[in-house]
C-alpha atoms as a PDB file:
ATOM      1  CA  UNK A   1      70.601 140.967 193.573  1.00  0.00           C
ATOM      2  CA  UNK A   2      68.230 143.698 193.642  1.00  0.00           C
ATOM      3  CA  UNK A   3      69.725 145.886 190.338  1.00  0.00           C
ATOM      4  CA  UNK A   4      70.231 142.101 188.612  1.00  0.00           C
ATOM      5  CA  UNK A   5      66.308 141.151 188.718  1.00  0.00           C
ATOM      6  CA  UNK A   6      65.527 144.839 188.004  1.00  0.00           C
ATOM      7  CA  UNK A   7      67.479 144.401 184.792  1.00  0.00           C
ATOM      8  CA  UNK A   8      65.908 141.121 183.739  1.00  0.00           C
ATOM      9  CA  UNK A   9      62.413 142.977 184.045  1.00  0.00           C
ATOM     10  CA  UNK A  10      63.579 146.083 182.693  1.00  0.00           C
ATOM     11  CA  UNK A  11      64.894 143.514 179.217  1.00  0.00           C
ATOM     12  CA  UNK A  12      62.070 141.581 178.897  1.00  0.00           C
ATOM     13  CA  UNK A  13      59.404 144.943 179.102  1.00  0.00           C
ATOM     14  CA  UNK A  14      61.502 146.113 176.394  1.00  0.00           C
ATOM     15  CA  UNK A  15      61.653 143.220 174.732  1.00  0.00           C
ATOM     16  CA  UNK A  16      57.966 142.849 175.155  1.00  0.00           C
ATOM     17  CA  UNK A  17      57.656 145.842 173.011  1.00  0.00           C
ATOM     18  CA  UNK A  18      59.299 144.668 170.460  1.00  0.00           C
ATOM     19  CA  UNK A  19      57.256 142.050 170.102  1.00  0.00           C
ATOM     20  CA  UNK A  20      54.100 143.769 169.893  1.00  0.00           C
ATOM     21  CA  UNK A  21      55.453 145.760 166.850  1.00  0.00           C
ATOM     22  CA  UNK A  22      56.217 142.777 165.262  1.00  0.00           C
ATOM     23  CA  UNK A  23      52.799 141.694 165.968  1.00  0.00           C
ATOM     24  CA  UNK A  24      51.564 144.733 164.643  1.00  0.00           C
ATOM     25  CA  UNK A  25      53.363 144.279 161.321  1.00  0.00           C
ATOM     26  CA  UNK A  26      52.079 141.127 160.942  1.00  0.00           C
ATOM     27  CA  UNK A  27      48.576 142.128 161.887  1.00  0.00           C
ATOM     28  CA  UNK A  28      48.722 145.391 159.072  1.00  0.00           C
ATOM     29  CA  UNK A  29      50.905 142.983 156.741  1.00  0.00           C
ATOM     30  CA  UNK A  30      47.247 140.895 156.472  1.00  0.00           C
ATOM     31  CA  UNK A  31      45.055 144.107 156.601  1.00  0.00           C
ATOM     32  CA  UNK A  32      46.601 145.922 153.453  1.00  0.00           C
ATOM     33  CA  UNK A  33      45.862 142.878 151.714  1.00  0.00           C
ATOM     34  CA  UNK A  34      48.722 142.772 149.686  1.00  0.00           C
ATOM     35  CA  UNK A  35      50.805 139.701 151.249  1.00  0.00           C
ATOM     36  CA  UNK A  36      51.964 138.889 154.286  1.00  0.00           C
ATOM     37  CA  UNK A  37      55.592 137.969 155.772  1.00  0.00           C
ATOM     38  CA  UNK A  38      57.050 134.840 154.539  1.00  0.00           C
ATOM     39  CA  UNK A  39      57.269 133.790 158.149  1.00  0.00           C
ATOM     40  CA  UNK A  40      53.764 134.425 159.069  1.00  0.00           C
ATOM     41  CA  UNK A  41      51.742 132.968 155.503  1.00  0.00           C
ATOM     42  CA  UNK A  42      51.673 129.797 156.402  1.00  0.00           C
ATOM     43  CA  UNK A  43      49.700 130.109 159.351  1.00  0.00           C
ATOM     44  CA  UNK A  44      47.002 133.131 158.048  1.00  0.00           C
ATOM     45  CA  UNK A  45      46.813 130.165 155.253  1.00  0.00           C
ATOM     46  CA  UNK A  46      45.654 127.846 157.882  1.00  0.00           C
ATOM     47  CA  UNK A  47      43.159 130.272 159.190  1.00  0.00           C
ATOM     48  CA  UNK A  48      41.724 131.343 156.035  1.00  0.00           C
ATOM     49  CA  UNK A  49      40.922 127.548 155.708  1.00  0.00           C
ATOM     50  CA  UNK A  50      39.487 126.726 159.671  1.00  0.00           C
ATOM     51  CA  UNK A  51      38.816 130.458 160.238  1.00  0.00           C
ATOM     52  CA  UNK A  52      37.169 128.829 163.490  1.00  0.00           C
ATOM     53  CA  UNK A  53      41.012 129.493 164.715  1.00  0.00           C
ATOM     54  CA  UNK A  54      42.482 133.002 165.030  1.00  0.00           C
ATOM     55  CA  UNK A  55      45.738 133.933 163.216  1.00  0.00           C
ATOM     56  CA  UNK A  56      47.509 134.403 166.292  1.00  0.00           C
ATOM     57  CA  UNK A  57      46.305 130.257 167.414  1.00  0.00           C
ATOM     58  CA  UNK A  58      47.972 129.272 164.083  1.00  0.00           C
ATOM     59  CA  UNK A  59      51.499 131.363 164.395  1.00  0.00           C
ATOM     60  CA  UNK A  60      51.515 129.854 168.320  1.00  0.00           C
ATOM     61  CA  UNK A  61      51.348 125.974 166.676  1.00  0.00           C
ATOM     62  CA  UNK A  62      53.774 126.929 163.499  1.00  0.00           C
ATOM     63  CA  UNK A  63      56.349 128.190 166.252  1.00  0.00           C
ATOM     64  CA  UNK A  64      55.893 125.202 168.161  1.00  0.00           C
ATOM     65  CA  UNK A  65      56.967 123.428 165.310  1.00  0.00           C
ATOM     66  CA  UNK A  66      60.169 125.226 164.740  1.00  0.00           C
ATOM     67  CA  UNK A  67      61.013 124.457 168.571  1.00  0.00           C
ATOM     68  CA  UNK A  68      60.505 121.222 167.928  1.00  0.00           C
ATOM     69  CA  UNK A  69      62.926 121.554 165.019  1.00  0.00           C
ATOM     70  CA  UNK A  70      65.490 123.173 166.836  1.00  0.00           C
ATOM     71  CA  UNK A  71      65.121 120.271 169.221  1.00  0.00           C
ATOM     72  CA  UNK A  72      65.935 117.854 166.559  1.00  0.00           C
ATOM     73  CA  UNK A  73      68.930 119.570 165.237  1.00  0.00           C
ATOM     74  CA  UNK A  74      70.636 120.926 168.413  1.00  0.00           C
ATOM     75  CA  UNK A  75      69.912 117.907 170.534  1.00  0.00           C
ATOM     76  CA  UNK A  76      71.582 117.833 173.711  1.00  0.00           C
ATOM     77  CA  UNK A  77      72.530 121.254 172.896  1.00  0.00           C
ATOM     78  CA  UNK A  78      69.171 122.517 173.505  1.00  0.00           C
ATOM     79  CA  UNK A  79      69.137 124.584 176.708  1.00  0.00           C
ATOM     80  CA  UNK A  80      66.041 124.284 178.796  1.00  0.00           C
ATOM     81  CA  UNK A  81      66.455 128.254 178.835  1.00  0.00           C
ATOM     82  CA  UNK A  82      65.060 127.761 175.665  1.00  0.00           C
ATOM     83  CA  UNK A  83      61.116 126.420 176.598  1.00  0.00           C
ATOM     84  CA  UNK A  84      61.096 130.585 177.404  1.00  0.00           C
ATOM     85  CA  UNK A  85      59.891 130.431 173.388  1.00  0.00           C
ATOM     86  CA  UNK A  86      56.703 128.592 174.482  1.00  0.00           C
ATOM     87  CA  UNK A  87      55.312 131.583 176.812  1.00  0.00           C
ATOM     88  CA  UNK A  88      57.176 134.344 174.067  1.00  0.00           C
ATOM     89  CA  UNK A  89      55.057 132.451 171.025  1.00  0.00           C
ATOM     90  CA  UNK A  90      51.862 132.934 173.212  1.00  0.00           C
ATOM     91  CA  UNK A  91      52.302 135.966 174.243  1.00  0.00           C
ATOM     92  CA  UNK A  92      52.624 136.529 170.771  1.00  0.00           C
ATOM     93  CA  UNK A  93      50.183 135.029 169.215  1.00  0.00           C
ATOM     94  CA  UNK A  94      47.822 137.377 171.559  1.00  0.00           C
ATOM     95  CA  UNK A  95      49.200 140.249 170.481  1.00  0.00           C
ATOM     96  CA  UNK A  96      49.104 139.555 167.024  1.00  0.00           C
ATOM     97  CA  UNK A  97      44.816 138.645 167.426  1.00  0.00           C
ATOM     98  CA  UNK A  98      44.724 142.092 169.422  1.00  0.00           C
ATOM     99  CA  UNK A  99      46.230 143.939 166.994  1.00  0.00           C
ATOM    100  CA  UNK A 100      44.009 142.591 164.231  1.00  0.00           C
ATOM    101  CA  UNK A 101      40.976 143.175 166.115  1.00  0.00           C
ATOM    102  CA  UNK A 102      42.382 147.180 166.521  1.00  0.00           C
ATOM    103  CA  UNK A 103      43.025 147.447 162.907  1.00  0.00           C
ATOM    104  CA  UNK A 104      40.063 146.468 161.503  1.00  0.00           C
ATOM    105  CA  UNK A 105      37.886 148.436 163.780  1.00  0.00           C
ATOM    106  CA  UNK A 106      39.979 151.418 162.521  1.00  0.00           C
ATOM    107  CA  UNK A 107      41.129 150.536 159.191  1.00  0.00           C
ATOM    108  CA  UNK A 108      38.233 149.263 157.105  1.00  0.00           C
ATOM    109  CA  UNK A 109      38.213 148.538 153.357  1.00  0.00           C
ATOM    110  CA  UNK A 110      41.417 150.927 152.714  1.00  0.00           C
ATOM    111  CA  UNK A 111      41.745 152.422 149.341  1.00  0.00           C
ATOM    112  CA  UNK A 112      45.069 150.770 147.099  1.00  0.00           C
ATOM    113  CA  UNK A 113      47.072 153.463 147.822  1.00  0.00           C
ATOM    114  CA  UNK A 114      46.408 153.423 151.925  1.00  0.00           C
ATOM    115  CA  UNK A 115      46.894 149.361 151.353  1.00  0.00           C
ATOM    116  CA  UNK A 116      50.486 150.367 149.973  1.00  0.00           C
ATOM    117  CA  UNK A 117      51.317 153.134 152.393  1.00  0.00           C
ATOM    118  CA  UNK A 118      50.059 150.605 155.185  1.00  0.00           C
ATOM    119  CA  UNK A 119      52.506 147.496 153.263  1.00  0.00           C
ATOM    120  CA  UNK A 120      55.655 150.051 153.925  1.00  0.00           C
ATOM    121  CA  UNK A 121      54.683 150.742 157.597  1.00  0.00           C
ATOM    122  CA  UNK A 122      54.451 147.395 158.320  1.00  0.00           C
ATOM    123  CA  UNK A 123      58.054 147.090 156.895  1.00  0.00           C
ATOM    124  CA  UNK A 124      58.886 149.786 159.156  1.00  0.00           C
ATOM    125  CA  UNK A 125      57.151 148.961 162.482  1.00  0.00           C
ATOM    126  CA  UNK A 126      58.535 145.344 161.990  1.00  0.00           C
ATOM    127  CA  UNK A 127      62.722 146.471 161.806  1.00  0.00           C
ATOM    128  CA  UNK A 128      61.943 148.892 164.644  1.00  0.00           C
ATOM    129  CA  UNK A 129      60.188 145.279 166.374  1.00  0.00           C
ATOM    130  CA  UNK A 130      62.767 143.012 165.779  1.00  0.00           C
ATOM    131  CA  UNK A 131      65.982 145.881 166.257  1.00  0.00           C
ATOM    132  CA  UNK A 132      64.384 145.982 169.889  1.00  0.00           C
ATOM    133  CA  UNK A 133      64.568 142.470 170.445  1.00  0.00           C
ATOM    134  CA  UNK A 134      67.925 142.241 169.344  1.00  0.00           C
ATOM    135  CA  UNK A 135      69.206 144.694 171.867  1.00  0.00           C
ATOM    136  CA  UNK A 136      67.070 143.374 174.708  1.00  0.00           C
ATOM    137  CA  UNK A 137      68.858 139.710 174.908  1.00  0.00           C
ATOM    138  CA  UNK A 138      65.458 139.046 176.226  1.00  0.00           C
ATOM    139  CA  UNK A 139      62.217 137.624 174.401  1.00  0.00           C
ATOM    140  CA  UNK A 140      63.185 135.989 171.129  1.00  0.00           C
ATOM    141  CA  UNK A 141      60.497 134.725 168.362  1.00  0.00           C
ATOM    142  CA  UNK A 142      60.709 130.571 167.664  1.00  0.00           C
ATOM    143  CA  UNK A 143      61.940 131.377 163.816  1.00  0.00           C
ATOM    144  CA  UNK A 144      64.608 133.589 164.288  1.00  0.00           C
ATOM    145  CA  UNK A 145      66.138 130.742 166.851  1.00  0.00           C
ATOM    146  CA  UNK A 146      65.459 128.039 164.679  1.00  0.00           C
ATOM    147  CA  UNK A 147      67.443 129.909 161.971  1.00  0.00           C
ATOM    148  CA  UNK A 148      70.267 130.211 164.837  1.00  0.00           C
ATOM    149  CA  UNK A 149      70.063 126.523 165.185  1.00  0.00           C
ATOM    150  CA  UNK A 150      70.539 125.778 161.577  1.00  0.00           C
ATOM    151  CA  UNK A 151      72.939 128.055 160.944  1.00  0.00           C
ATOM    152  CA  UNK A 152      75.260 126.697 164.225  1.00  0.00           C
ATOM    153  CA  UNK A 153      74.361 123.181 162.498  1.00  0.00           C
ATOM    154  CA  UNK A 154      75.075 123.677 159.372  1.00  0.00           C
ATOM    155  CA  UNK A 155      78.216 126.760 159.918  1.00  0.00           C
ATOM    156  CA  UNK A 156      76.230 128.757 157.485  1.00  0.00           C
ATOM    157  CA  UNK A 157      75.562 133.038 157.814  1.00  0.00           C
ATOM    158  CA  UNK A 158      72.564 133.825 160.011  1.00  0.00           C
ATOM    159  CA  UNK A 159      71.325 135.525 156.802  1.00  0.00           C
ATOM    160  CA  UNK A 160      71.892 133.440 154.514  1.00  0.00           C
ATOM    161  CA  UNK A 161      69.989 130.752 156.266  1.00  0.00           C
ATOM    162  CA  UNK A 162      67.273 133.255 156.742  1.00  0.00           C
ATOM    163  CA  UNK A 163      66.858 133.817 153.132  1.00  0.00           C
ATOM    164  CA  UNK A 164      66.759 129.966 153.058  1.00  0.00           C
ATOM    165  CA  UNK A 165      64.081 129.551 155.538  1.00  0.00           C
ATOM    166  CA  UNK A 166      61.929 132.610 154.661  1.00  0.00           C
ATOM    167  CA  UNK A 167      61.460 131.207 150.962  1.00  0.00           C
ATOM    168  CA  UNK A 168      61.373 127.957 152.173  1.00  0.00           C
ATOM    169  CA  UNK A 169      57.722 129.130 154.221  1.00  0.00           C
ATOM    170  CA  UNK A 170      56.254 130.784 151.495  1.00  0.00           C
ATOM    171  CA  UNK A 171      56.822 127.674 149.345  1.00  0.00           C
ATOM    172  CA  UNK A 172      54.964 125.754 152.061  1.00  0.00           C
ATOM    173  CA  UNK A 173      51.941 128.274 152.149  1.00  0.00           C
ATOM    174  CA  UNK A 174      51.672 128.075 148.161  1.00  0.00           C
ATOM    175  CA  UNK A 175      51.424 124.768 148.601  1.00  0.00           C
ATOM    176  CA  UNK A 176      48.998 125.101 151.109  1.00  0.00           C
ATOM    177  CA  UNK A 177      47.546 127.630 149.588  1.00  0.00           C
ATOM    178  CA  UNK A 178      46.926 125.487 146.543  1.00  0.00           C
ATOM    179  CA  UNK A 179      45.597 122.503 148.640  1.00  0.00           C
ATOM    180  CA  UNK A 180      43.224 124.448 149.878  1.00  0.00           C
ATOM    181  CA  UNK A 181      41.899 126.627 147.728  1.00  0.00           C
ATOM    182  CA  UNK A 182      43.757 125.824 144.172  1.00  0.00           C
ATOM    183  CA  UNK A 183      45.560 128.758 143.687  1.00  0.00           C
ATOM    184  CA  UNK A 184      49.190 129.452 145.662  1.00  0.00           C
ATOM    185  CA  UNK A 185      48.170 133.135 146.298  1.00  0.00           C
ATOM    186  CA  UNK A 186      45.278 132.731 149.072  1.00  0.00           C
ATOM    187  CA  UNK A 187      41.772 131.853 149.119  1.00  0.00           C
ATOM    188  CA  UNK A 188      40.461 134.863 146.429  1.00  0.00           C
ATOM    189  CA  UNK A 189      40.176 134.383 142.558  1.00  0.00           C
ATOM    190  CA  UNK A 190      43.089 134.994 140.664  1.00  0.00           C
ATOM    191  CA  UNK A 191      42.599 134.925 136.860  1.00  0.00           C
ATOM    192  CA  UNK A 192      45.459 137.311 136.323  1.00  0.00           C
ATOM    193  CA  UNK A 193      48.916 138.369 137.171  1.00  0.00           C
ATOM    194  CA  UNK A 194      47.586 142.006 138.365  1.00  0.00           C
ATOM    195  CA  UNK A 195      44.376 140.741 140.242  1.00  0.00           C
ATOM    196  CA  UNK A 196      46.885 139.133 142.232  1.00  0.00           C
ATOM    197  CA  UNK A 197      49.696 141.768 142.699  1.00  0.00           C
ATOM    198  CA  UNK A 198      47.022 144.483 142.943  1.00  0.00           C
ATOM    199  CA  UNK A 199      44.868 142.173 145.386  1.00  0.00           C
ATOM    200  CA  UNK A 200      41.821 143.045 143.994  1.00  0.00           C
ATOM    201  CA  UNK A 201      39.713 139.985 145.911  1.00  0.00           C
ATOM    202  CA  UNK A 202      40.350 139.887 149.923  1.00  0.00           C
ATOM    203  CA  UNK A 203      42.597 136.954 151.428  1.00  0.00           C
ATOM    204  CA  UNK A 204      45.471 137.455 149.824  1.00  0.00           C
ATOM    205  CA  UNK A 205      48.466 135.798 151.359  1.00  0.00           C
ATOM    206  CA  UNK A 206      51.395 135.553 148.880  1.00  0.00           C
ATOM    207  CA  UNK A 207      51.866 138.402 146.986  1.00  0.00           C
ATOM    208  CA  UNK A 208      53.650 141.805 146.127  1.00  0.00           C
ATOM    209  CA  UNK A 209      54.027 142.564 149.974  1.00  0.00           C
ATOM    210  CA  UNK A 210      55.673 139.471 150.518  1.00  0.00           C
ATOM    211  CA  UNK A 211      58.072 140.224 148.715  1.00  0.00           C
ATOM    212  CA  UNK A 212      58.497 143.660 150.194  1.00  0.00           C
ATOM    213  CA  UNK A 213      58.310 142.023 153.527  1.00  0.00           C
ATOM    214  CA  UNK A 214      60.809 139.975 152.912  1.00  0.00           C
ATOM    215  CA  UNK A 215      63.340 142.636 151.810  1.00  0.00           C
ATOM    216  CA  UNK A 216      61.783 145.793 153.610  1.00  0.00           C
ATOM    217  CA  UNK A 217      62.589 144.794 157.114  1.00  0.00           C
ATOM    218  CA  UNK A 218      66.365 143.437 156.982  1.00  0.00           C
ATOM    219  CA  UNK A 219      67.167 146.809 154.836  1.00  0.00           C
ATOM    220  CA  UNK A 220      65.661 148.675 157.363  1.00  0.00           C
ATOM    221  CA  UNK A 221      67.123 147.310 160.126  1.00  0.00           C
ATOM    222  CA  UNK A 222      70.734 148.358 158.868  1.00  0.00           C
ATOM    223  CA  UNK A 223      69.461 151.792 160.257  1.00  0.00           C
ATOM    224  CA  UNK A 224      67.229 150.979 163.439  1.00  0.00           C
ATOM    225  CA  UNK A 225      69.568 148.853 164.977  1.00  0.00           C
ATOM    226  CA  UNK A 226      72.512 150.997 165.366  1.00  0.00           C
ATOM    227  CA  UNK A 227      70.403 154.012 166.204  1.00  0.00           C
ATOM    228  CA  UNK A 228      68.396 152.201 169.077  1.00  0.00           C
ATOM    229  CA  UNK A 229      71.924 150.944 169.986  1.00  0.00           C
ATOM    230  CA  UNK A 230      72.679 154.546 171.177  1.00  0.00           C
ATOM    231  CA  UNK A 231      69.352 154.016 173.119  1.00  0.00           C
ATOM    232  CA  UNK A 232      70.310 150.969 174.940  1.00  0.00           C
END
């Protein structure tokens, strides 16, 4: 009994890590200044707009939502195990605030190239993140288990609905985005294509790095997963 809840702490202490390199993606992903992750734009869209609420406020609420949408689509298949995403998206949502608040007392007004050297670490850090929580079986994130639910709904790949859900996000932040501010990159002026690929105003939230976010990560993990795998 003693070795079983050992385990269980051991996993979710691991797990726990993971998550806070996630976090930390995240949290560099918005201080480069490039783009965020399509999973994480709709909510630093929300704060740009009520910046009276932190980043890490708005992912907690958008990850409520996708448990509520698993809810809806798994039904009586929804195991109460499950409500663990409620404590894991708070937890969260901390870590991603902290981390912000580290980075920009270290990291302040980075040149391009730092913003772009920064963009791939964030890439990096987050496969290393999510590998961890893979082989943990502990902690996982609201999004990645909504994409479980629609892909046992609809008996589609895990990755392909991914791909589905990511764009889907950054379709809802342009349109935030637009609502808000009327432009679908973020709240800075854009009056041309390289202003916003180049970010050359602050609060950028769709942009070249999320579209490196969205690739970086998945290609990476092809090589962090199987070598932490020796780990575990």
């Amino acid at each position: 009994m003693k070795s079983k809840a050992f385990d269980t702490i051991k996993r979710y202490a691991i797990a726990t890590v993971g998550l806070f390199l996630v976090a930390s993606g995240i949290a560099l992903s918005i201080v480069c200044n490039l783009g965020t992750a399509p999973l994480s734009c709709a909510a630093y869209v929300l704060n740009l707009k009520f910046s009276s609420i932190s980043v890490g406020a708005f992912i907690f609420i958008v990850n409520m939502v996708y448990m509520l949408v698993q809810v809806l689509l798994l039904r009586r298949n929804f195991k109460l195990v499950s409500l663990m995403q409620i404590a894991a998206s708070l937890l969260f949502g901390y870590m991603v605030d902290a981390s912000l608040w580290m980075l920009s007392a270290v990291l302040e007004d980075p040149s391009l190239a730092a913003r772009f050297v920064l963009l791939f670490v964030a890439g990096a850090v987050t496969a290393v993140g999510v590998s961890i929580e893979v082989h943990s079986k502990a902690w996982m994130l609201s999004a990645e288990m909504t994409v479980a639910a629609f892909s046992s709904v609809l008996g589609k790949r895990f990755d392909r609905v991914k791909i589905v859900m990511d764009s889907s996000m950054v379709v809802i932040a342009a349109a935030l985005s637009w609502a808000f501010f009327g432009n679908p990159f973020g709240s800075g002026e854009f009056t041309t294509l390289s202003d916003m690929l180049l970010a050359r105003t602050p609060g950028v939230v769709i942009g070249l790095g999320t579209l490196v976010l969205a690739v970086l990560p998945g290609f990476l993990m092809r090589f962090t997963t199987p070598a932490l795998g020796r780990l575990f």
